[in-house]
Structure formats: structure tokens, C-alpha cells
C-alpha atoms as a PDB file:
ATOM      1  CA  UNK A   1       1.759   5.463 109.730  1.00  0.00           C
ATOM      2  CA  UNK A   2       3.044   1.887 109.050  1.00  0.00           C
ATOM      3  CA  UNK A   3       0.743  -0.053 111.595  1.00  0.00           C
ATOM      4  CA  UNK A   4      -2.003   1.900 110.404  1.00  0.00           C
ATOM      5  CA  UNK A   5      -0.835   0.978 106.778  1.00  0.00           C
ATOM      6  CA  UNK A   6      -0.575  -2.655 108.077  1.00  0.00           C
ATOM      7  CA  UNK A   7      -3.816  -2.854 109.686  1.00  0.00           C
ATOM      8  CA  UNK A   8      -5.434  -1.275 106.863  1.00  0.00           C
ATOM      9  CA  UNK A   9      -4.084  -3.398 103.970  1.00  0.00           C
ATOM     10  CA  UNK A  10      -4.904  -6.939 106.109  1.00  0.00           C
ATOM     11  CA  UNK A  11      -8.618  -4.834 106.677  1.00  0.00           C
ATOM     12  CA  UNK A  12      -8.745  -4.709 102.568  1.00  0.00           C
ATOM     13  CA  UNK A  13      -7.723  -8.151 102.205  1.00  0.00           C
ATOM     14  CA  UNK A  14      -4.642  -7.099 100.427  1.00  0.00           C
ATOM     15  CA  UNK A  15      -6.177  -5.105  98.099  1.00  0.00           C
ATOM     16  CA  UNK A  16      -4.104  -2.355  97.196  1.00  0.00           C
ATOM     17  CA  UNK A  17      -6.509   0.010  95.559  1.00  0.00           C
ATOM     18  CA  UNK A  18      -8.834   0.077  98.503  1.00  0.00           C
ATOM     19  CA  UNK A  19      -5.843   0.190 101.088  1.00  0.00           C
ATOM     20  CA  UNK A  20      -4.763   3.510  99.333  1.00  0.00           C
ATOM     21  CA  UNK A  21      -8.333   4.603  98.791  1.00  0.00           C
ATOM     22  CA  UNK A  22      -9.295   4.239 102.633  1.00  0.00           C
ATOM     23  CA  UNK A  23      -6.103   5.608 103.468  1.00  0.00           C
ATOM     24  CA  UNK A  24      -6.226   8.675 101.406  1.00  0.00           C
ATOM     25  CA  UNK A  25      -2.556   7.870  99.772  1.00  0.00           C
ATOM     26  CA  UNK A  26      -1.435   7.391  96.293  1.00  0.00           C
ATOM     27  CA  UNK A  27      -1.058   3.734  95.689  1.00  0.00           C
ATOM     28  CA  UNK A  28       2.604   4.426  95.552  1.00  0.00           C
ATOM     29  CA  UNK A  29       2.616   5.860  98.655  1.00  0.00           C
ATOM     30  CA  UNK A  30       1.407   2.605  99.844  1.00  0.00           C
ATOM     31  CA  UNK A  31       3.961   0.510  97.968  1.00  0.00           C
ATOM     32  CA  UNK A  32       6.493   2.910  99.793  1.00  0.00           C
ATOM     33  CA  UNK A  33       4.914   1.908 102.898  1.00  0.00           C
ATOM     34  CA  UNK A  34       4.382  -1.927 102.946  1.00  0.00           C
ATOM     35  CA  UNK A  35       8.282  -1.835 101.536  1.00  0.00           C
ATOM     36  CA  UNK A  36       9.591  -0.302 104.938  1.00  0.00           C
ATOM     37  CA  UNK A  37       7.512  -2.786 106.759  1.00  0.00           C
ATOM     38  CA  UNK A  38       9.609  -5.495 105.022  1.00  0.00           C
ATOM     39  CA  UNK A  39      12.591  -3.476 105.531  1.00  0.00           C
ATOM     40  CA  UNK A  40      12.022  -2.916 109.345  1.00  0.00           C
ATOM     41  CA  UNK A  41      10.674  -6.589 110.166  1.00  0.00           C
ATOM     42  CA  UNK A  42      12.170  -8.904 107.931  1.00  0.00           C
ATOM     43  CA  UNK A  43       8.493 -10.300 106.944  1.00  0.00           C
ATOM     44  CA  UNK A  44       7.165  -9.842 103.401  1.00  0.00           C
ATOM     45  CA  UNK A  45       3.349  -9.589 103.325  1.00  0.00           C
ATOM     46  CA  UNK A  46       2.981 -10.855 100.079  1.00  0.00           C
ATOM     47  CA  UNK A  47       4.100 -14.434 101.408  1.00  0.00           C
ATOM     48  CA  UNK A  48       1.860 -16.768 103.553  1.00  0.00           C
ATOM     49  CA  UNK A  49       3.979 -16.615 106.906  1.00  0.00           C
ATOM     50  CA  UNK A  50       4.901 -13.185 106.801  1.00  0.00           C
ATOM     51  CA  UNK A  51       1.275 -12.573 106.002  1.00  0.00           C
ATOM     52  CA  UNK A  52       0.849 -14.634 109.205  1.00  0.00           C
ATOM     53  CA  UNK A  53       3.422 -13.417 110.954  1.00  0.00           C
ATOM     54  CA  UNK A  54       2.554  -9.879 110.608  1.00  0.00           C
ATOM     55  CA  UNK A  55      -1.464 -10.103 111.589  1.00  0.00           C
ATOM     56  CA  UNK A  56      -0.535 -12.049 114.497  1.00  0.00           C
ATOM     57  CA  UNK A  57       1.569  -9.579 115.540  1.00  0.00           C
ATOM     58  CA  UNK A  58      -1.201  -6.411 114.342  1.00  0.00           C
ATOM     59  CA  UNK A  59      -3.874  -8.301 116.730  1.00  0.00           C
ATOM     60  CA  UNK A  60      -1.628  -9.579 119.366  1.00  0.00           C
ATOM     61  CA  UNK A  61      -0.928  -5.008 119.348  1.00  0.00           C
ATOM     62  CA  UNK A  62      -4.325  -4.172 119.468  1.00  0.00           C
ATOM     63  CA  UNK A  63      -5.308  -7.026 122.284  1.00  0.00           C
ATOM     64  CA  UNK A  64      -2.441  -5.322 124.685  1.00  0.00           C
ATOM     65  CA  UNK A  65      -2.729  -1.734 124.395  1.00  0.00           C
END
């Protein structure tokens, strides 16, 4: 659920509303979501390099599987 989360929320440019609408969650849900993903990497979204960090790493994911 998170790298869907994360791929979802950098599709939506960030938008929280529409992450949680295309989702299907509660917008707290999401919150709940993006929070473990700073938890488990160490990389905030809400700041330019984790922002960076993060979609580098979501496309470098899709590009190898």
C-alpha cells in the first residue's frame, strides 16, 4: 500500500484530496500513510529533496521490475 500511496500522491502532484480520492481512502488514511513513509525512509515528502529523493527512487522501481 505505501508505494502505491507514493506513486499516487507524486501522480496528483501532491494533492491530497485527489490522492485519497483516486485511492479510495479517507484523507486521513492517507496522512497515516505518507507518515510511515517518513518513518520507514527517513525522507519527508513535503521537502524538496525528499520529494526528490523519493520519485527517484518510485521511477528508478518501476524502470527495474
Amino acid at each position: 500500500d505505501l508505494l502505491l500511496t507514493l506513486d499516487a500522491y507524486l501522480a496528483e502532484d501532491l494533492d491530497r484530496r485527489r490522492t485519497a480520492a483516486a485511492l479510495h481512502v479517507h484523507p486521513n488514511t492517507l496522512d497515516y500513510r505518507l507518515k510511515r513513509i517518513v518513518e520507514l525512509t527517513g525522507l519527508e515528502p513535503a521537502t524538496t529533496t525528499g520529494l526528490q529523493l523519493l520519485a527517484a527512487a518510485s521511477v528508478a522501481r518501476r524502470l527495474l521490475s
